[in-house]
PDB file of N, CA and C in Angstrom:
ATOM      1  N   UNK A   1      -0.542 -11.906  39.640  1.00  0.00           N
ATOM      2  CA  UNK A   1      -1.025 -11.831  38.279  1.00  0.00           C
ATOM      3  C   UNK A   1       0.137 -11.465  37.361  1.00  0.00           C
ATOM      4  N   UNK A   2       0.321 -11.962  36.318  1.00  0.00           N
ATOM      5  CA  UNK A   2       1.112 -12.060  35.575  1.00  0.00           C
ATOM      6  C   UNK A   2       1.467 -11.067  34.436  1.00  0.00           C
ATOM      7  N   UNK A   3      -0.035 -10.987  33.882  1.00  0.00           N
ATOM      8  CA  UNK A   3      -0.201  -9.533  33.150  1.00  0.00           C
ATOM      9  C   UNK A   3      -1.503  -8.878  33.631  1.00  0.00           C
ATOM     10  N   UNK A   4      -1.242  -7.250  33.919  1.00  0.00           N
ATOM     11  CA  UNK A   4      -1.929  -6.283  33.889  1.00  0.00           C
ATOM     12  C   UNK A   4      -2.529  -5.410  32.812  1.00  0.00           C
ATOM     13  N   UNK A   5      -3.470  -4.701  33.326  1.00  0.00           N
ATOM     14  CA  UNK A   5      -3.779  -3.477  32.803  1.00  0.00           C
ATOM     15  C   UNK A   5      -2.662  -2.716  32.654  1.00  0.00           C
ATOM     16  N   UNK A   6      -2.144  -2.264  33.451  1.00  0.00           N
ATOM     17  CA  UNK A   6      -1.149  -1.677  33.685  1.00  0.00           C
ATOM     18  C   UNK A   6       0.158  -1.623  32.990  1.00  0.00           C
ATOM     19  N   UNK A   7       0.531  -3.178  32.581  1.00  0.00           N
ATOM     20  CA  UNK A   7       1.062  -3.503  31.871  1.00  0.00           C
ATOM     21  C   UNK A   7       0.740  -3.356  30.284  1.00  0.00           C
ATOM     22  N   UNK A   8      -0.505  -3.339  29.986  1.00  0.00           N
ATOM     23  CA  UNK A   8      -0.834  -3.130  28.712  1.00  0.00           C
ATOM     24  C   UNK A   8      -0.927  -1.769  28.500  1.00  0.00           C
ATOM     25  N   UNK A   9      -1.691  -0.872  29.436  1.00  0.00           N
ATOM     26  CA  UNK A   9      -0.642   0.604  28.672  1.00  0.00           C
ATOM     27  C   UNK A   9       0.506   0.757  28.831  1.00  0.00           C
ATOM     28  N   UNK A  10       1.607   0.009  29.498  1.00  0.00           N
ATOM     29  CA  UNK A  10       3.141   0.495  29.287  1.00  0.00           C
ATOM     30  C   UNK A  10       3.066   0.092  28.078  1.00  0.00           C
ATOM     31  N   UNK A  11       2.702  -1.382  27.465  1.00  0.00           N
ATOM     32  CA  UNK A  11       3.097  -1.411  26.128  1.00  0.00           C
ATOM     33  C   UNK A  11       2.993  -0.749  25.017  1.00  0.00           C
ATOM     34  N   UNK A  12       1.569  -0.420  25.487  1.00  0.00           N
ATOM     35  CA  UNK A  12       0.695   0.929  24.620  1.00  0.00           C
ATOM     36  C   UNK A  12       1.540   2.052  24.409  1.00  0.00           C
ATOM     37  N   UNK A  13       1.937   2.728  25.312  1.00  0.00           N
ATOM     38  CA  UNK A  13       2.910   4.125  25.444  1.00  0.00           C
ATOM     39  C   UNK A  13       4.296   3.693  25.002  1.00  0.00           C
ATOM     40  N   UNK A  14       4.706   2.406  25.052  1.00  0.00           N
ATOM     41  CA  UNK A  14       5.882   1.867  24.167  1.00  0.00           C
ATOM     42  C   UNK A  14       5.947   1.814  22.770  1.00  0.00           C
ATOM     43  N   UNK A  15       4.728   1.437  22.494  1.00  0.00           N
ATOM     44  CA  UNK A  15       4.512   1.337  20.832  1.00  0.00           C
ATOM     45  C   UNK A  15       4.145   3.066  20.482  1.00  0.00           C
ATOM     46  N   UNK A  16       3.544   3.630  21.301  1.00  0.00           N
ATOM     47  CA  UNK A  16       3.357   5.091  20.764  1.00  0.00           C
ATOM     48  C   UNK A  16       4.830   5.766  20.141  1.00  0.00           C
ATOM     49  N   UNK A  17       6.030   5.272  21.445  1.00  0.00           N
ATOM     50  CA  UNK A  17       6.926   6.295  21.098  1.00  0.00           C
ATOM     51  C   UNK A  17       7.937   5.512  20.137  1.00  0.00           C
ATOM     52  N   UNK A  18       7.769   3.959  20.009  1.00  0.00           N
ATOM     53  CA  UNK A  18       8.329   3.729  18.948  1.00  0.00           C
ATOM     54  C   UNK A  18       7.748   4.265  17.200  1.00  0.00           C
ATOM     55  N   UNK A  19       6.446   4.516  17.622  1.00  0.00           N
ATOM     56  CA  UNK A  19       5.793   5.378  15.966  1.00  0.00           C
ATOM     57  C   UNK A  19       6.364   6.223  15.987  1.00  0.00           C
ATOM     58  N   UNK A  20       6.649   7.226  17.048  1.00  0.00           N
ATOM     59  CA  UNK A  20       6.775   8.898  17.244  1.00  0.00           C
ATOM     60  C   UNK A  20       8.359   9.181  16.784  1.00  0.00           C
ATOM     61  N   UNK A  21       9.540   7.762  16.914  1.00  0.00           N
ATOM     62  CA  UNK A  21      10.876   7.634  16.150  1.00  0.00           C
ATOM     63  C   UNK A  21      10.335   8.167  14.790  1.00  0.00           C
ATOM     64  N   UNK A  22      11.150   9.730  14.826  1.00  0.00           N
ATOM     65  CA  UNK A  22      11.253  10.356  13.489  1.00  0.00           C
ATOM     66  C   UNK A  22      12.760   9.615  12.892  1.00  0.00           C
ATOM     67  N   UNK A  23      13.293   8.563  13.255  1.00  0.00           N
ATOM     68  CA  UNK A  23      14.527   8.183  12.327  1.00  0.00           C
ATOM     69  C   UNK A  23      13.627   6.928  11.249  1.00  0.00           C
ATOM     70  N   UNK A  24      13.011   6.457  11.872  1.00  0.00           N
ATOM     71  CA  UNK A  24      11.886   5.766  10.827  1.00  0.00           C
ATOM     72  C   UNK A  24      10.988   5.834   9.975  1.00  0.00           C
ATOM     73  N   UNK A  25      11.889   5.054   8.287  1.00  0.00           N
ATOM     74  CA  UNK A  25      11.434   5.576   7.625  1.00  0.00           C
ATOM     75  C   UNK A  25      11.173   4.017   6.105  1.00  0.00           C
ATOM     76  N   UNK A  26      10.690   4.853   5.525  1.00  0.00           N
ATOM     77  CA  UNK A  26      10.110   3.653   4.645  1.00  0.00           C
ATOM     78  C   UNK A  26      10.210   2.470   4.889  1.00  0.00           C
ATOM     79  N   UNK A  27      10.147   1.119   4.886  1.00  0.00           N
ATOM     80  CA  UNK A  27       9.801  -0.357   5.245  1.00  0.00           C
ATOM     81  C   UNK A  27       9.795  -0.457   6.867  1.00  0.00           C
ATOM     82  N   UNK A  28      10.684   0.032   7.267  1.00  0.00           N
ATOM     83  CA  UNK A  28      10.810   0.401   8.969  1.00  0.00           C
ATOM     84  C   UNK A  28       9.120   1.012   9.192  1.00  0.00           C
ATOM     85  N   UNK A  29       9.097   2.227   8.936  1.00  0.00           N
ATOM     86  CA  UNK A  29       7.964   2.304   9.219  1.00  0.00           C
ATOM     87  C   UNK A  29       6.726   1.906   9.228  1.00  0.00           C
ATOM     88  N   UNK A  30       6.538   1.241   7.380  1.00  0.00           N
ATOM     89  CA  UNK A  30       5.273   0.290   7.375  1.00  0.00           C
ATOM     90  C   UNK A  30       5.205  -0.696   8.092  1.00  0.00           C
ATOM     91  N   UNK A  31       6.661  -1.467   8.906  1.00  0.00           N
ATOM     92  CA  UNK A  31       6.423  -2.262   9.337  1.00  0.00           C
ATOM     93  C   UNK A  31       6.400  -2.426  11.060  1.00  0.00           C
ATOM     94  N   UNK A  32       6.493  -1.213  11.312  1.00  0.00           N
ATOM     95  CA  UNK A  32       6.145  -0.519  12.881  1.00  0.00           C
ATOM     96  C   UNK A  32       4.495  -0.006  13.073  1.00  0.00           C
ATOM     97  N   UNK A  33       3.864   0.598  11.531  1.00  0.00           N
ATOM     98  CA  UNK A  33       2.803   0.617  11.855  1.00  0.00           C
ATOM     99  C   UNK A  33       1.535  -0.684  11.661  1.00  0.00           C
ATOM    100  N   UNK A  34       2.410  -1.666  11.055  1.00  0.00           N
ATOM    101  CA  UNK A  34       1.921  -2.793  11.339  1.00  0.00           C
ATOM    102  C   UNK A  34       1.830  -3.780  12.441  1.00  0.00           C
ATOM    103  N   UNK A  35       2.731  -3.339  12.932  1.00  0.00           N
ATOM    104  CA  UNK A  35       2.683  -3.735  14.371  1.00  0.00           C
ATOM    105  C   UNK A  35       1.975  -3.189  15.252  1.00  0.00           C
ATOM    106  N   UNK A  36       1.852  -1.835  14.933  1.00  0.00           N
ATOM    107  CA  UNK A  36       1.072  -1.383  15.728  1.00  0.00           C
ATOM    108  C   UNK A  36      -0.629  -1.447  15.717  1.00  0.00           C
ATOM    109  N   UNK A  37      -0.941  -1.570  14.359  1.00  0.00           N
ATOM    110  CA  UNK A  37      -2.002  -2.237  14.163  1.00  0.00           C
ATOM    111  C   UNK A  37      -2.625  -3.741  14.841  1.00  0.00           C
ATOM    112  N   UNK A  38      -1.288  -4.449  15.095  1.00  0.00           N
ATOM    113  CA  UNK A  38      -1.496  -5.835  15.485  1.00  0.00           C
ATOM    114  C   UNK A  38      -1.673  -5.618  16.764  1.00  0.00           C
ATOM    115  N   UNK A  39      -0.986  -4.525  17.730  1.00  0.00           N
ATOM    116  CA  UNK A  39      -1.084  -4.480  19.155  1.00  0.00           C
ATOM    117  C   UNK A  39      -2.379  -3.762  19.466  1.00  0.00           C
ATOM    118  N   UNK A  40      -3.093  -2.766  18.837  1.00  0.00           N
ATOM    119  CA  UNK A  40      -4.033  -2.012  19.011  1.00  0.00           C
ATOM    120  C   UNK A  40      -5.436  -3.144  19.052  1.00  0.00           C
ATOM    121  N   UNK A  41      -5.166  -4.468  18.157  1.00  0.00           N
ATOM    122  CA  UNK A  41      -6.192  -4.756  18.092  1.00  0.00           C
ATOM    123  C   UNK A  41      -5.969  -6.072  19.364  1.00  0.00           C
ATOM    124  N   UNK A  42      -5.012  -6.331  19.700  1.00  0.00           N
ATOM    125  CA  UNK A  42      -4.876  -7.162  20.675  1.00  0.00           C
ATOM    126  C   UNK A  42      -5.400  -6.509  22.192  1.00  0.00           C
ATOM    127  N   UNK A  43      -5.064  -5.599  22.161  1.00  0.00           N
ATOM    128  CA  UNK A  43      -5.583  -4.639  23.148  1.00  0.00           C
ATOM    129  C   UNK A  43      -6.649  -4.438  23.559  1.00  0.00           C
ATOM    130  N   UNK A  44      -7.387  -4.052  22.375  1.00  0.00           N
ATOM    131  CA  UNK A  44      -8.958  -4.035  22.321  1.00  0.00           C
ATOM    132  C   UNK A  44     -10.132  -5.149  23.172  1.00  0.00           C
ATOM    133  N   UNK A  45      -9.047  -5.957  22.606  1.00  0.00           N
ATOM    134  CA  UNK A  45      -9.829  -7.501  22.836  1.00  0.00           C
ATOM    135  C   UNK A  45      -9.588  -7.750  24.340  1.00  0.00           C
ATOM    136  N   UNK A  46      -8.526  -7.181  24.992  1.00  0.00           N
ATOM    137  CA  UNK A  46      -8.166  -7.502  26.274  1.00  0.00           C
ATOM    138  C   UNK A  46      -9.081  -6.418  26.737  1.00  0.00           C
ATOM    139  N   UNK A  47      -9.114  -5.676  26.540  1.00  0.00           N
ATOM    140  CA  UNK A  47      -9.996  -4.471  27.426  1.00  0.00           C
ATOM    141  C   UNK A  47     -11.772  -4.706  26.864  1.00  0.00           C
ATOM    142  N   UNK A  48     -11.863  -5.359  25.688  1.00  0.00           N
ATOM    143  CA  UNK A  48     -13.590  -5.789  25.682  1.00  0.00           C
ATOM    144  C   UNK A  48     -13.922  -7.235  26.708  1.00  0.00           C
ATOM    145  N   UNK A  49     -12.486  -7.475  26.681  1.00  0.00           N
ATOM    146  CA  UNK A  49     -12.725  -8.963  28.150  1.00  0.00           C
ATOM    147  C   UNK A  49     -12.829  -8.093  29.550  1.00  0.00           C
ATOM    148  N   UNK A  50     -12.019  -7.850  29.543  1.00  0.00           N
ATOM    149  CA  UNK A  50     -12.395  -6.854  31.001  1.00  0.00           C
ATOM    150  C   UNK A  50     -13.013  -5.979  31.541  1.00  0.00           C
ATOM    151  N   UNK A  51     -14.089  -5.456  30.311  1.00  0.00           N
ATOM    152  CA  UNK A  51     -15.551  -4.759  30.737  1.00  0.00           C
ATOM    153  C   UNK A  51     -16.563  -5.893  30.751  1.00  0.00           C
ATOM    154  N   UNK A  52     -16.143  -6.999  29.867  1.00  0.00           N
ATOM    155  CA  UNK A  52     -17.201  -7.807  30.026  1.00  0.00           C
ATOM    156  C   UNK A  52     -17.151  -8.757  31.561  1.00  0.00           C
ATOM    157  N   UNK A  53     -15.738  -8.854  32.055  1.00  0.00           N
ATOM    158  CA  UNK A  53     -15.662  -9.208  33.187  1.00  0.00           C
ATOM    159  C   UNK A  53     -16.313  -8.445  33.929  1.00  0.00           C
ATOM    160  N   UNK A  54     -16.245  -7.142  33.923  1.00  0.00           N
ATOM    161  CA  UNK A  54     -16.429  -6.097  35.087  1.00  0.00           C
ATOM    162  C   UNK A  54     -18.498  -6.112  35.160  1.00  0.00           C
ATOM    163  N   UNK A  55     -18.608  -5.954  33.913  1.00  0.00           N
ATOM    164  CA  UNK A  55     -20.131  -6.516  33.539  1.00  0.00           C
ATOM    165  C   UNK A  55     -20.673  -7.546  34.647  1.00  0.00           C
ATOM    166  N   UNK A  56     -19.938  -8.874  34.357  1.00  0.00           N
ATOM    167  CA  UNK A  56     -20.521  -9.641  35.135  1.00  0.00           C
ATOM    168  C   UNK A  56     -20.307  -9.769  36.241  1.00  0.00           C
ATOM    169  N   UNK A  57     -19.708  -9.111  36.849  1.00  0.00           N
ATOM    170  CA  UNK A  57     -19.340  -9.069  38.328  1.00  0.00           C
ATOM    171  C   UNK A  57     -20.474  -8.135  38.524  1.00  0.00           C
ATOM    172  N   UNK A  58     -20.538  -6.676  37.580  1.00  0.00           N
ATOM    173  CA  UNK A  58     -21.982  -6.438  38.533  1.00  0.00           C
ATOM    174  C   UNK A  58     -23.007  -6.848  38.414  1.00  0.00           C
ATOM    175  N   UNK A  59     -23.532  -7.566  37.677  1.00  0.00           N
ATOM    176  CA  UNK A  59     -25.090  -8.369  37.508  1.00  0.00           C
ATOM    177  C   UNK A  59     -25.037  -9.161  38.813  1.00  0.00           C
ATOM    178  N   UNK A  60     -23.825 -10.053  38.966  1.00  0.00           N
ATOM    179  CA  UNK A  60     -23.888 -11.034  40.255  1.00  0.00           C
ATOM    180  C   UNK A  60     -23.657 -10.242  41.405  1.00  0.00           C
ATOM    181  N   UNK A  61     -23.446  -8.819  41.298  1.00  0.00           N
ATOM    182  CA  UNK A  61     -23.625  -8.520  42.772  1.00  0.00           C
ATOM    183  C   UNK A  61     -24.834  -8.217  42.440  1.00  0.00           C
ATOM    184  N   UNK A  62     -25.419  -7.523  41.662  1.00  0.00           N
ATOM    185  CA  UNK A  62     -27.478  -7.363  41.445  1.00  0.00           C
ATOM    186  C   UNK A  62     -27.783  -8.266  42.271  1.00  0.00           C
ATOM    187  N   UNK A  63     -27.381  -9.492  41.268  1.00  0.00           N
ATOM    188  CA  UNK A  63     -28.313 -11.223  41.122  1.00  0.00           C
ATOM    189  C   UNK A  63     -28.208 -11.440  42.743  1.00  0.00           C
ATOM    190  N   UNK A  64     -26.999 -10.794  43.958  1.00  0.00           N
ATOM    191  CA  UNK A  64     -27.662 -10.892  45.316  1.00  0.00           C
ATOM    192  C   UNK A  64     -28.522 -10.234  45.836  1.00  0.00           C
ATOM    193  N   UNK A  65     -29.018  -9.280  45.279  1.00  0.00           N
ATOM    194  CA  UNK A  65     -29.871  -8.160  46.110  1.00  0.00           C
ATOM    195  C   UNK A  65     -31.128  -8.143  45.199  1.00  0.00           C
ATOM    196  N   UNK A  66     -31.526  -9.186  43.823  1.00  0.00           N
ATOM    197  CA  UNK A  66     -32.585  -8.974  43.194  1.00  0.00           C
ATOM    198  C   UNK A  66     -32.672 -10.361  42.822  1.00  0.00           C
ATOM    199  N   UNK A  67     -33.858 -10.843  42.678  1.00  0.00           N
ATOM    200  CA  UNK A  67     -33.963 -12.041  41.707  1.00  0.00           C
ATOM    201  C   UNK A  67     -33.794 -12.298  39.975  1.00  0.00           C
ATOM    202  N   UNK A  68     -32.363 -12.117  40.047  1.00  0.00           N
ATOM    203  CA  UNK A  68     -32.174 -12.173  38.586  1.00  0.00           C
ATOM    204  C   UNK A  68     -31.201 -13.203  38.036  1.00  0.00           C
ATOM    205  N   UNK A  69     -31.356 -13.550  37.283  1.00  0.00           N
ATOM    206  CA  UNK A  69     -30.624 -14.559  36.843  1.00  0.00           C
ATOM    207  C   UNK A  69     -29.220 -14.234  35.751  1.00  0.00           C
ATOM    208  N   UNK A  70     -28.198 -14.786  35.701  1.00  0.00           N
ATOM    209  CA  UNK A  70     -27.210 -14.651  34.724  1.00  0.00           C
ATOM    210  C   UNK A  70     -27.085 -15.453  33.522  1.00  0.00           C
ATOM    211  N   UNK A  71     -26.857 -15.182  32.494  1.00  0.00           N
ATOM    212  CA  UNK A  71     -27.030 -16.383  31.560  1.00  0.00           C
ATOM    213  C   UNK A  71     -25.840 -17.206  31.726  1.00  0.00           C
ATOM    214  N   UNK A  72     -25.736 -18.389  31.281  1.00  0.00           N
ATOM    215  CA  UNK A  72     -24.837 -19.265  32.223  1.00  0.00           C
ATOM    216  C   UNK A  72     -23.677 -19.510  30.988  1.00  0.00           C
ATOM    217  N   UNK A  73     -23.583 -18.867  30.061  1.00  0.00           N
ATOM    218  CA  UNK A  73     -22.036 -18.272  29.302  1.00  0.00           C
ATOM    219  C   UNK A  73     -21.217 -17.314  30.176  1.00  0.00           C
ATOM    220  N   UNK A  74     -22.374 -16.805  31.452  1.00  0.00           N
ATOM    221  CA  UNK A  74     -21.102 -16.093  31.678  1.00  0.00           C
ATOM    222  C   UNK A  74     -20.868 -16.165  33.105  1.00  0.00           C
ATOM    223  N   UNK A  75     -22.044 -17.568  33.532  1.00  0.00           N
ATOM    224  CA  UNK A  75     -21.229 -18.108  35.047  1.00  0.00           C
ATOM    225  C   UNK A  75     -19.855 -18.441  34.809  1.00  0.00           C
ATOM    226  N   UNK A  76     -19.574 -18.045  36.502  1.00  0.00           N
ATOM    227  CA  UNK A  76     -17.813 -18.634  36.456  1.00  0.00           C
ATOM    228  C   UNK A  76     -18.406 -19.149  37.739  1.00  0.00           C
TER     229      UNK A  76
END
């Protein structure tokens, strides 16, 4: 696998300590916390995919032990 979890909090804790640079200061900074805005929300989205993965992995282990069905947006 190519990219991780794992990998996305190193980036996470990368962008933390590039905010936490007290030598950064006016345009530098607005434009570090804009970035960081851009990564926070990229993030998000990777980790609302991967509960929703984790989601459907457990319904389909249910869907073996119960008669239930999955809605089929989120067969794989």
């Amino acid at each position: 696998m190519r990219n991780t979890l794992g990998d996305l909090n190193n980036h996470l804790f990368a962008q933390l300590e590039r905010l936490n640079d007290e030598s950064l200061t006016g345009e530098k900074l607005v434009e570090e916390i804009s970035k960081a805005k851009a990564v926070t929300s990229v993030a998000s989205q990777i980790i609302a995919t991967g509960s929703l993965v984790l989601e459907a992995k457990r319904l389909a282990d249910d869907r073996m032990n119960a008669d239930t069905t999955i809605p089929r947006m989120l067969e794989g």
